[in-house]
Protein backbone atom coordinates (compact mmCIF):
# COMPACT_ATOMS: atom_id res chain seq x y z
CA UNK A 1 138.53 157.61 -9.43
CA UNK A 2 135.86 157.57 -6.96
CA UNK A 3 131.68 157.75 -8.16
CA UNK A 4 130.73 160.89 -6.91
CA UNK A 5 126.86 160.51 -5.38
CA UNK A 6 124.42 162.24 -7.48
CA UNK A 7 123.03 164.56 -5.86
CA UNK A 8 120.21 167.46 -6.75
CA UNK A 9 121.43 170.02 -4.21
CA UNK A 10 124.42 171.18 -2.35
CA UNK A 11 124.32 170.31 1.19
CA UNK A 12 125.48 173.67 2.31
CA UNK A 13 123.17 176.13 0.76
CA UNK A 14 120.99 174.31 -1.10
CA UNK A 15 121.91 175.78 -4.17
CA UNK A 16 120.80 173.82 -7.05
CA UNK A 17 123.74 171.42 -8.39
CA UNK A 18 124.23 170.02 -12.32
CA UNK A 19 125.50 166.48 -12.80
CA UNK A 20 129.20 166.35 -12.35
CA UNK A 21 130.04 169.02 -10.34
CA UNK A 22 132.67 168.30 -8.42
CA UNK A 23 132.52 172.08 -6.29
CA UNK A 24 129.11 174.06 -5.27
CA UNK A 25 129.06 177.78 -7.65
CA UNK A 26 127.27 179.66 -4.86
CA UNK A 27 129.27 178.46 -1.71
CA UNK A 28 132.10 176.53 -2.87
CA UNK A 29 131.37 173.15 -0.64
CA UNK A 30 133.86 170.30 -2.12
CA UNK A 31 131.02 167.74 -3.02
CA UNK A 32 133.62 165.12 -3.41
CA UNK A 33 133.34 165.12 0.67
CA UNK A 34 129.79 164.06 0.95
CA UNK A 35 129.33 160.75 2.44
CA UNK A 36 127.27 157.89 0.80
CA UNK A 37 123.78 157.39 1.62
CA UNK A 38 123.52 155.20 4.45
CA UNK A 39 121.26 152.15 4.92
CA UNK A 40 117.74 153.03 6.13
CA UNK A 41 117.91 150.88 9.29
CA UNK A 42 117.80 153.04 12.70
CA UNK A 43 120.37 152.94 15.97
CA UNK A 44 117.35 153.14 18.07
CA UNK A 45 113.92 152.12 18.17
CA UNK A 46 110.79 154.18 19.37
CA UNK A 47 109.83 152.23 21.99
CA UNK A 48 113.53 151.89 23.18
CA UNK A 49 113.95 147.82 22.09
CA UNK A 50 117.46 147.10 20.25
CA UNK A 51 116.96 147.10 16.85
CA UNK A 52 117.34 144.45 14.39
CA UNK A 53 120.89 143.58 13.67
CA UNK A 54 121.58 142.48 10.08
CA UNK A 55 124.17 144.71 8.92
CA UNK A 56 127.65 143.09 8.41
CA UNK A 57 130.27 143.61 10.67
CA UNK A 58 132.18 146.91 10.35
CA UNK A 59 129.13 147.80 7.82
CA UNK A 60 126.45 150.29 8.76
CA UNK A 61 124.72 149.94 11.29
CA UNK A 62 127.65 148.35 13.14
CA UNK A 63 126.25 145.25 15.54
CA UNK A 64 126.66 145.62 19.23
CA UNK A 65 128.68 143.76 21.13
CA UNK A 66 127.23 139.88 22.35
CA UNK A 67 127.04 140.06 26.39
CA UNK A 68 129.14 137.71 28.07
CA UNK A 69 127.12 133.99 28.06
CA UNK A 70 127.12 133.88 31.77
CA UNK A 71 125.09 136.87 32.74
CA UNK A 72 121.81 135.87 32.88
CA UNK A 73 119.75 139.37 31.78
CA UNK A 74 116.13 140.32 33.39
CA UNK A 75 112.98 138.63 31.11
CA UNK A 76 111.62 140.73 29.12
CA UNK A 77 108.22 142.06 30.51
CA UNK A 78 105.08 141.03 29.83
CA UNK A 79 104.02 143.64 27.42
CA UNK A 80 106.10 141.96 24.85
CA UNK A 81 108.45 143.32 21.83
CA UNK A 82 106.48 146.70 22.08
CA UNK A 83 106.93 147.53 25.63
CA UNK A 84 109.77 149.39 27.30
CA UNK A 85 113.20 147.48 27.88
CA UNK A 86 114.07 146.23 31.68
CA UNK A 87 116.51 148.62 33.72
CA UNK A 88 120.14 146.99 33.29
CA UNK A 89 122.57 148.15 36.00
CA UNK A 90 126.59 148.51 36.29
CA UNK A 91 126.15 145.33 38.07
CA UNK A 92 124.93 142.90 35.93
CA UNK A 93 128.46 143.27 34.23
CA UNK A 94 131.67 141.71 35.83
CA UNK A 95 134.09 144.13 36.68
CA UNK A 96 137.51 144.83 37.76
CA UNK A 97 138.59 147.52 40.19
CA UNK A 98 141.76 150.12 39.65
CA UNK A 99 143.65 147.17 40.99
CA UNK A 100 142.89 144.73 38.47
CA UNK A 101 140.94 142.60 40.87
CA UNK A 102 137.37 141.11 40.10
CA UNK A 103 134.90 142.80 41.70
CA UNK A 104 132.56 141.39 44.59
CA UNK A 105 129.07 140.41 43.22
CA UNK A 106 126.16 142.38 44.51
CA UNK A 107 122.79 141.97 44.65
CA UNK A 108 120.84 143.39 41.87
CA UNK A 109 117.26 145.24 43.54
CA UNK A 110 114.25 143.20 41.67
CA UNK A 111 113.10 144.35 37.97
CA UNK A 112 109.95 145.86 39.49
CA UNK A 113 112.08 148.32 42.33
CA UNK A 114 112.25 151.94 41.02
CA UNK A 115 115.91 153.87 40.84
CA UNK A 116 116.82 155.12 44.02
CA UNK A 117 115.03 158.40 44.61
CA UNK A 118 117.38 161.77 44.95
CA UNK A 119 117.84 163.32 48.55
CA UNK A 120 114.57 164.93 49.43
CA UNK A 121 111.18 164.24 49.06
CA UNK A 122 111.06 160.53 48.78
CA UNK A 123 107.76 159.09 46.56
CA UNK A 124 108.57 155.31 47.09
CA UNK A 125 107.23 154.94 50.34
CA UNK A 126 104.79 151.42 51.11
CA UNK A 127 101.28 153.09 51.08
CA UNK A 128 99.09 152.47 54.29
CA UNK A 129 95.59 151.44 54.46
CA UNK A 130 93.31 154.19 53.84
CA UNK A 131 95.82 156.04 51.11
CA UNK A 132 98.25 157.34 53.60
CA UNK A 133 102.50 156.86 53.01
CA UNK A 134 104.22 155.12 55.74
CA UNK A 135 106.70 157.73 57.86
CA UNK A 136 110.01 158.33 56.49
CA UNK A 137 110.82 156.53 59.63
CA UNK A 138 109.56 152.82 58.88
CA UNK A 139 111.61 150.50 57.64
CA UNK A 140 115.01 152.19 57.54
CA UNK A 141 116.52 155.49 58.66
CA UNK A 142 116.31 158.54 56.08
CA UNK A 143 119.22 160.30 56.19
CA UNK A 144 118.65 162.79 53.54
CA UNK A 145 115.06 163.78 55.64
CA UNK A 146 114.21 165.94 58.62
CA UNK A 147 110.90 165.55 59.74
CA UNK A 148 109.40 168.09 62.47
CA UNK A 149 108.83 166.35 65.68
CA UNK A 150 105.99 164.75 66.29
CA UNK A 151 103.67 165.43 69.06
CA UNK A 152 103.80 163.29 72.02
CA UNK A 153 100.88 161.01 72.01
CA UNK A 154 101.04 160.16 75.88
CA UNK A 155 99.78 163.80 75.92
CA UNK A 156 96.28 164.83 76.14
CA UNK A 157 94.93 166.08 73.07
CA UNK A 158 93.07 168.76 74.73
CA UNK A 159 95.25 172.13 73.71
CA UNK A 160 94.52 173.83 77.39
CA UNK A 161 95.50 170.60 78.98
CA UNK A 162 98.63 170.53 77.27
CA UNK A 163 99.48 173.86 78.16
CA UNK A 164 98.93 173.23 81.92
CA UNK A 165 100.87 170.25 81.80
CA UNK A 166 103.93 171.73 79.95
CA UNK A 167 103.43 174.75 82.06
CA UNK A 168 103.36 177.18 78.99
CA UNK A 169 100.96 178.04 75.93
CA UNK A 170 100.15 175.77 72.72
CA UNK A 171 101.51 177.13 69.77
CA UNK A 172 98.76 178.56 67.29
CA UNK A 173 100.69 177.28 64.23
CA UNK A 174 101.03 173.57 64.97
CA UNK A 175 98.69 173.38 68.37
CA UNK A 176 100.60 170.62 69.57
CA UNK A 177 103.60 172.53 70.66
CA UNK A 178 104.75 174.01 73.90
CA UNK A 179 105.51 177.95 73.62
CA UNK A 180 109.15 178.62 75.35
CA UNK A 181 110.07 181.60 77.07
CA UNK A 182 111.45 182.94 73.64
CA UNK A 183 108.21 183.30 72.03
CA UNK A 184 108.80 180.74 69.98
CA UNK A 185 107.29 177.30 69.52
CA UNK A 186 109.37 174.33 70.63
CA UNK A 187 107.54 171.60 68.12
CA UNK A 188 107.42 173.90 64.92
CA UNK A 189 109.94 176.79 65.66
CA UNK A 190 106.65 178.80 64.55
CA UNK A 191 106.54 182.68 65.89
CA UNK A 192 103.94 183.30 68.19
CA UNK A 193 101.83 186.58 68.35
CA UNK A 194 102.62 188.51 71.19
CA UNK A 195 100.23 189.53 73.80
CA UNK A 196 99.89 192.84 73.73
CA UNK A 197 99.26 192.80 69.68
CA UNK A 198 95.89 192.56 70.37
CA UNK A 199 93.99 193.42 73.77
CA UNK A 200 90.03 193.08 74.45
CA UNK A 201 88.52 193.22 77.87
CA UNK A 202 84.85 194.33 79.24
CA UNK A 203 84.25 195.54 83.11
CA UNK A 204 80.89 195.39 83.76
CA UNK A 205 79.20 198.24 81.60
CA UNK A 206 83.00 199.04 80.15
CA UNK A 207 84.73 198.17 77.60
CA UNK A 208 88.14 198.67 75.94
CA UNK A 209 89.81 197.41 72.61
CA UNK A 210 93.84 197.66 71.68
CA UNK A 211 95.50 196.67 68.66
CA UNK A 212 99.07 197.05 67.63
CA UNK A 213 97.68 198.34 64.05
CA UNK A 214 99.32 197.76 60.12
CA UNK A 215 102.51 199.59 60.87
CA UNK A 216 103.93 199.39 64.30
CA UNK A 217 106.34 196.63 65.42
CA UNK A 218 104.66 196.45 68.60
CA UNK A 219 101.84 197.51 70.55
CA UNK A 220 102.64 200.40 72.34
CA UNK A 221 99.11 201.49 74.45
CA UNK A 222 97.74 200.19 76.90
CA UNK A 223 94.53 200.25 79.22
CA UNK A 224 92.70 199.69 82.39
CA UNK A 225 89.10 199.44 82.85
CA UNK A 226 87.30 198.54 86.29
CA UNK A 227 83.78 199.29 87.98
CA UNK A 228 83.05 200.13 91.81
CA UNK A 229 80.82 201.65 94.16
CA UNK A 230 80.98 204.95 95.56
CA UNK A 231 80.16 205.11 99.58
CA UNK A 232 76.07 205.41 99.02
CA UNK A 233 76.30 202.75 97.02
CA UNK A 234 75.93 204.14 93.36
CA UNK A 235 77.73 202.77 90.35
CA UNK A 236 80.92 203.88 89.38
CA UNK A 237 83.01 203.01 86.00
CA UNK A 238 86.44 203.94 85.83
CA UNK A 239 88.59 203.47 82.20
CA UNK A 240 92.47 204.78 81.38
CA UNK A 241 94.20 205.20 78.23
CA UNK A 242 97.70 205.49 77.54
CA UNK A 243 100.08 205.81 74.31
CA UNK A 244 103.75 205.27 74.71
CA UNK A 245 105.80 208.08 73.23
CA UNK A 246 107.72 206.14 70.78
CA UNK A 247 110.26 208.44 70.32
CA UNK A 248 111.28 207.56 73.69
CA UNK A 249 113.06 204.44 75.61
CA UNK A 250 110.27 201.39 76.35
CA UNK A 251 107.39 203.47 75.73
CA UNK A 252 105.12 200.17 76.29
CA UNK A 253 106.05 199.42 79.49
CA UNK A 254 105.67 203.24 80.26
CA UNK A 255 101.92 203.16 79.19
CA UNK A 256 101.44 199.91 80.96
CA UNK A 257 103.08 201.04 84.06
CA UNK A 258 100.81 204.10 83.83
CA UNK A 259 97.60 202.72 83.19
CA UNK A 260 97.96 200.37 86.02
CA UNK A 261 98.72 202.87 88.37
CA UNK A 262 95.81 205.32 87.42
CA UNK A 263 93.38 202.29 87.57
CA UNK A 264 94.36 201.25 90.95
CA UNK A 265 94.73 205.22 92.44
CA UNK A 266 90.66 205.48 91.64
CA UNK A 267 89.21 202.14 92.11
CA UNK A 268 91.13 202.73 95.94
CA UNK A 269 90.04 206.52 96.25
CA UNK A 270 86.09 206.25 94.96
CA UNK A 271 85.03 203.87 97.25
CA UNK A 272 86.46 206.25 100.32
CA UNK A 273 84.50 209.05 99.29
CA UNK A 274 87.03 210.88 97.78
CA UNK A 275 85.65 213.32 94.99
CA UNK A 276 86.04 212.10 91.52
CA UNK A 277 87.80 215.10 90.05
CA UNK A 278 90.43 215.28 92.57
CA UNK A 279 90.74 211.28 92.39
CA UNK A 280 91.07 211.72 88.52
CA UNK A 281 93.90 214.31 89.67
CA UNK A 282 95.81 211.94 92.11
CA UNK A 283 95.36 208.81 90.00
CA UNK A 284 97.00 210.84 87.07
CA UNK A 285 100.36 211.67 89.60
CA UNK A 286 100.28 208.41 90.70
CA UNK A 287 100.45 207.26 87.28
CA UNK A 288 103.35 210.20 86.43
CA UNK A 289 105.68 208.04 89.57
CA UNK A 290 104.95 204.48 88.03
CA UNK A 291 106.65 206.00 85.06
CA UNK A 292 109.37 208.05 86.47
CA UNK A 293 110.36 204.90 88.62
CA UNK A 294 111.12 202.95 85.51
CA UNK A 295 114.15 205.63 84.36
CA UNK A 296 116.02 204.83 88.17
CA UNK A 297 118.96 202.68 86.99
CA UNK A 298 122.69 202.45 88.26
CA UNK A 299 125.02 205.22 87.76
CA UNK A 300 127.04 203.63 84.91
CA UNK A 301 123.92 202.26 82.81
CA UNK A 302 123.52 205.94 80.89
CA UNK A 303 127.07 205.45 80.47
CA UNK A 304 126.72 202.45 78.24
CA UNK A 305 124.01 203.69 76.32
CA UNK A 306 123.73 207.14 76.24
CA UNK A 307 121.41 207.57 73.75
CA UNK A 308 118.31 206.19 75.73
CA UNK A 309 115.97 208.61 77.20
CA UNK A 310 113.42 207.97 79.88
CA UNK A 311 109.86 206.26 79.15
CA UNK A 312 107.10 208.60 78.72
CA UNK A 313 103.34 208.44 77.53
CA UNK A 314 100.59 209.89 77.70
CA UNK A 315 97.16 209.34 79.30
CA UNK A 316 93.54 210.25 79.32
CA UNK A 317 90.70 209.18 81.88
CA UNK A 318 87.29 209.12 82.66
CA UNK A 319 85.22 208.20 85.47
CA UNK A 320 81.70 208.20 85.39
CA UNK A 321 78.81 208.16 88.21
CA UNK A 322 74.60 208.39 87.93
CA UNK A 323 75.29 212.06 87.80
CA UNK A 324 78.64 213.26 86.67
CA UNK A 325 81.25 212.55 83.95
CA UNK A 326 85.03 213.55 84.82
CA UNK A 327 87.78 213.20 82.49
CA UNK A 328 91.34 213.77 82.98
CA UNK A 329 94.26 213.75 80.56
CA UNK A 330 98.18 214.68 79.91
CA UNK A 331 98.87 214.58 76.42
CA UNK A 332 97.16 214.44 72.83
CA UNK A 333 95.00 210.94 74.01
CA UNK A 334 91.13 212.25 74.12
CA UNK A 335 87.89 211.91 75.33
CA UNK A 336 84.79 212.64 72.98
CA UNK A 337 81.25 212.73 74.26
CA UNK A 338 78.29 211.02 71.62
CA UNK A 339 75.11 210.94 73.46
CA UNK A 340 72.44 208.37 72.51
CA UNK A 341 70.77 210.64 70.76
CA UNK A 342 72.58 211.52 67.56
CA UNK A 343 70.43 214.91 67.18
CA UNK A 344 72.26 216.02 70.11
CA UNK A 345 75.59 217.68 69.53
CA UNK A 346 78.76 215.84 70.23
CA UNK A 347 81.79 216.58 71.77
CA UNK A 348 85.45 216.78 72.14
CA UNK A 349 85.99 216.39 75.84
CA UNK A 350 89.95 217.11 76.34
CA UNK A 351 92.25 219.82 74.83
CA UNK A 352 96.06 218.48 73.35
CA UNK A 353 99.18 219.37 75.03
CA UNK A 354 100.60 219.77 71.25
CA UNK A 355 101.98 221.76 68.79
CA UNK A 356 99.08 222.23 67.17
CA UNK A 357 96.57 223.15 69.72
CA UNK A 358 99.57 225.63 71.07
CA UNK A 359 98.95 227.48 67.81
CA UNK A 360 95.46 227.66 67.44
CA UNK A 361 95.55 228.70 71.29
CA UNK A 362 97.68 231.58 70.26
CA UNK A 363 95.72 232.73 67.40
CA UNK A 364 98.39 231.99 64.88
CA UNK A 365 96.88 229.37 63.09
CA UNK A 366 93.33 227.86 62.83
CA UNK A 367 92.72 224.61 63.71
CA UNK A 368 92.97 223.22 59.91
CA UNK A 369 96.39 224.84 59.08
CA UNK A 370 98.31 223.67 62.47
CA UNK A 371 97.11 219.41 61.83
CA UNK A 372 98.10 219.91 58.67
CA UNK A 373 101.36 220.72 59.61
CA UNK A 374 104.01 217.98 60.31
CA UNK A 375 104.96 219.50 63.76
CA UNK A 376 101.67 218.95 64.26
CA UNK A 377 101.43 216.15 66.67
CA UNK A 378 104.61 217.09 68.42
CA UNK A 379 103.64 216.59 72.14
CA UNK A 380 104.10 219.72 74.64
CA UNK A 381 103.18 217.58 78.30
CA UNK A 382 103.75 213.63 78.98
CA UNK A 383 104.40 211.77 81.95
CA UNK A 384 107.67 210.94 82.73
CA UNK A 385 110.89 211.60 84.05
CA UNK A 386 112.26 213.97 81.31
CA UNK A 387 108.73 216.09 81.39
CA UNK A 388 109.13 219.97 81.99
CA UNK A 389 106.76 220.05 84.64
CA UNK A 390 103.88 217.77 85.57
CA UNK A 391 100.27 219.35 84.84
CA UNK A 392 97.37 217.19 85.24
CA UNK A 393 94.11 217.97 83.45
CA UNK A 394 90.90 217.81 84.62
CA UNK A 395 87.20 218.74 84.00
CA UNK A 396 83.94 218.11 85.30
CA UNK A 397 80.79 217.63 83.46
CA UNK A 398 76.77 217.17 84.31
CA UNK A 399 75.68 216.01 80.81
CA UNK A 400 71.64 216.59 80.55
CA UNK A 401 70.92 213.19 78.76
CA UNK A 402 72.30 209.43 78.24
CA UNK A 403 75.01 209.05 76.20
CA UNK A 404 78.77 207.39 75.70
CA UNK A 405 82.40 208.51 76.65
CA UNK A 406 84.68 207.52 74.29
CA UNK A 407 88.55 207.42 75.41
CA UNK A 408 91.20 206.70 72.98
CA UNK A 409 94.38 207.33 71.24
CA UNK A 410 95.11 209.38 68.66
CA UNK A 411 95.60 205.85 66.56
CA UNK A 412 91.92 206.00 66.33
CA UNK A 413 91.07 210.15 66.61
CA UNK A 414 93.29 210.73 63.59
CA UNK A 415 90.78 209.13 61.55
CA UNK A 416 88.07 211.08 63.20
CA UNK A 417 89.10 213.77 64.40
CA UNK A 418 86.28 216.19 64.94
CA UNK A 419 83.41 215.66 67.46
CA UNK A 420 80.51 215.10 65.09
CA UNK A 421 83.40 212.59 62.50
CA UNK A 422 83.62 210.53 66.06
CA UNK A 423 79.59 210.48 66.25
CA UNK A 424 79.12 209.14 63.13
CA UNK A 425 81.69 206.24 63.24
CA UNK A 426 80.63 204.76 66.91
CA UNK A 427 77.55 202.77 66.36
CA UNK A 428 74.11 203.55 67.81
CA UNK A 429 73.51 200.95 70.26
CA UNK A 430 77.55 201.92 71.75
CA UNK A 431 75.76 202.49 75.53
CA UNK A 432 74.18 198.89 75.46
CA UNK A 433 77.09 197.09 73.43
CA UNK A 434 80.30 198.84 74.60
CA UNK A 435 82.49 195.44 73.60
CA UNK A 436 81.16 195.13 69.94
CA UNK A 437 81.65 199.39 69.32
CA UNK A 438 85.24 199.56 70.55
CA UNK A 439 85.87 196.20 67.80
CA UNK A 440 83.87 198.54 65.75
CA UNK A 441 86.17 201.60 66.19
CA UNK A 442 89.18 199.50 66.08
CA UNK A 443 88.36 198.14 62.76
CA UNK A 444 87.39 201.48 61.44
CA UNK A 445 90.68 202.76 61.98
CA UNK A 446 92.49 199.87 60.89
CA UNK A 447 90.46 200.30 57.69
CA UNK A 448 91.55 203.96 57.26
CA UNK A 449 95.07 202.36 57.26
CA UNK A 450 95.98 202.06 61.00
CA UNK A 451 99.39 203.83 60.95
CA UNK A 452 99.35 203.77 64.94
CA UNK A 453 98.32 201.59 67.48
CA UNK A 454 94.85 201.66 68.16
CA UNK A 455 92.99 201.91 71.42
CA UNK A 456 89.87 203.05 72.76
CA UNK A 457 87.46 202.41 75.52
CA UNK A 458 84.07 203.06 75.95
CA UNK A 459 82.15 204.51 79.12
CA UNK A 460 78.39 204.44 78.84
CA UNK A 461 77.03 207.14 81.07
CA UNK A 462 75.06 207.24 83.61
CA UNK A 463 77.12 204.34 84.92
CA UNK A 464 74.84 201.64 85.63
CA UNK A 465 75.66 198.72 87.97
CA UNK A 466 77.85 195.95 87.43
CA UNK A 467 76.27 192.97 84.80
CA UNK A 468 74.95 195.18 82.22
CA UNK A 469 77.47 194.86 80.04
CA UNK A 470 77.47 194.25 76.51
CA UNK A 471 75.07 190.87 75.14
């Protein structure tokens, strides 16, 4: 019969044991299956050398088996016994294939070589002088790696003479790039910001600002500014705002189409004398055909989508002279009047074709109750080709002291809306910097959480002559 090991403890639940038990009381564990205490002599060192073989064959631990004589393994390093083991590879070994046949011998990389990297990112490039990595390209192709294309160097690096040669824009991302048609970059496949997203131009003494806002897709507005000379030779400045109903088909080319023609109408009529009201009037049909002229298509095109309507916007205008101020409008765009001096009153220049001013108008609401409504900014009169009836807007005015027009969209007047609200937001040198005010008011409403395009020009008045524009 066997020894059974001595032991203090069983090995299940640790229950305490009495010499010669042969079964544990608490758990039952046979104790006659315990193995013997093995040698103290690890499988594996710390430092990852083979350990010292002493133990008898078939004893523990069992001796690995002696490498063939002829393969002649790597040196050890130079850190000696303690340092990490060379890298041994399948072949070092001879071999046979599935066939039984000895396989061809292959050349080992050098001790020092690191394992192959996996596909990706490779960190095993040569390093350059001055700490740079050689291109995935030197040496040997990279497979596993697609590099974006680099720019041409016969190219000049100047961006605006890279455009002109290319005959398109330098992308913004990469700015080595060509822009293609797509809006897209051809180098970096980066998006490029459209146009229209963001719009600043000055005129002489005017100046207008568009953005496309926090919200909106797309910019939607649009706006012409210009400055000319009446037939005695005083100053005129013209500006036109429009907002494309988005409810309806290509509202932006609707407000661009309309601003253009409005802008062209009354720098063409003032200089031939006409009178600026009724120029504000024509310029404001001429601007109603631009936009009726883009819902002419063939016959069969409503058939195939029959859910588009025709483009519409709105638009407001304002011409101003030494001595008058006109302003013209079709829509819920306005004009606001904030002279110079702030202890003057302000005020709202233009009435809405809405919902809400339809109300108040009636006496069935007051003016808080109906924009507090949602129907309230429901639009009543627009230009285009589904409008009830064209009605044009205008009024005169002979203001008694120097101030600024402001003409915008209600992406700006719904964050302040009242006459006196406006006044306090446009800053108090707007007549001599109109530029730097309409960035001003821009950024104002995109701080009140620009839900709508923004636009808005400003018309200092009296007009003054071309130059004096904004320092």
């Amino acid at each position: 019969m066997s020894q059974m090991p001595q032991l203090s403890a069983c090995p299940s639940c640790e229950e305490p044991l009495e010499s010669g038990d042969r079964f544990c009381g608490a758990c039952g564990y046979d104790l006659s299956a315990v193995p013997s205490r093995p040698q103290d002599n690890p499988t594996i060192a710390m430092n990852g050398s083979v350990p010292a073989q002493g133990a008898p064959a078939g004893a523990y631990p069992e001796p690995p088996p002696v490498p063939p004589g002829d393969v002649a393994w790597p040196a050890p390093g130079p850190g000696g016994p303690g340092a990490p083991g060379p890298v041994h590879l399948p072949t070092d070994l001879p071999g046979t294939d599935s066939g039984g046949s000895a396989l061809p011998p292959g050349t080992p990389p050098p001790p020092s070589a690191p394992p192959a990297p996996a596909a990706g990112v490779r960190f095993d490039r040569p390093a350059e002088p001055g700490g740079h990595t050689a291109p995935a390209g030197a040496g040997r192709a990279q497979p596993d790696e697609y590099l974006l294309q680099a720019p041409d160097p016969r190219v000049s690096a100047d961006p605006a003479a890279r455009a002109d040669g290319a005959g398109g824009k330098v992308c913004v991302a990469c700015r080595a790039g060509r822009v293609d048609d797509d809006g897209y970059c051809e180098n970096c496949g980066h998006a490029q910001p459209r146009e229209r997203d963001h719009m600043e131009q000055e005129s002489g003494p005017v100046a207008a600002v568009s953005d496309r806002g926090l919200r909106h897709h797309r910019n939607e507005d649009a706006f012409a500014i210009g400055s000319t000379a009446l037939p005695d030779g005083s100053p005129a400045s013209v500006a036109i705002v429009c907002d494309g109903v988005s409810s309806a088909t290509r509202p932006d080319d609707a407000s661009l189409a309309a601003s253009k023609a409005a802008s062209e109408s009354l720098l063409a009529a003032l200089p031939r004398g006409t009178h600026p009201q009724q120029a504000m009037h024509d310029a404001i049909v001429a601007a109603s055909r631009a936009v009726n002229s883009l819902a002419e298509e063939p016959a069969t095109a409503r058939e195939h989508a029959p859910h588009q309507n025709a483009p519409a916007c709105t638009i407001v205008g304002a011409v101003v002279t030494s001595g008058l101020l006109i302003v013209g409008w079709v829509g819920d765009s306005r004009a606001y009047w904030v002279p110079v001096d702030r202890a003057a009153p302000p005020a709202r220049l233009t009435e809405d074709d809405s919902w809400a001013a339809q109300m108040v108008a009636a006496g069935l609401m007051n003016e808080a109750e109906a924009y507090a409504d949602e129907r309230a900014h429901a639009i009543t009169g627009w230009l285009g080709a589904d409008a009830y009836e064209l009605e044009p807007h205008t009024a005169a005015f002979k203001p008694d002291r120097p101030g600024v027009v402001v003409v915008c969209t209600d992406g700006l007047w719904n964050y302040a809306e009242a006459a006196d609200e406006m006044a306090r937001v446009v800053p108090l040198d707007a007549a001599a910097h109109p530029l730097h005010s309409a960035r001003v008011l821009v950024g104002h409403a995109l701080d009140g959480g620009g839900h709508d395009n923004v636009t808005v020009a400003l018309v200092p008045f009296p007009a003054v002559s071309q130059g004096a524009g904004s320092a």
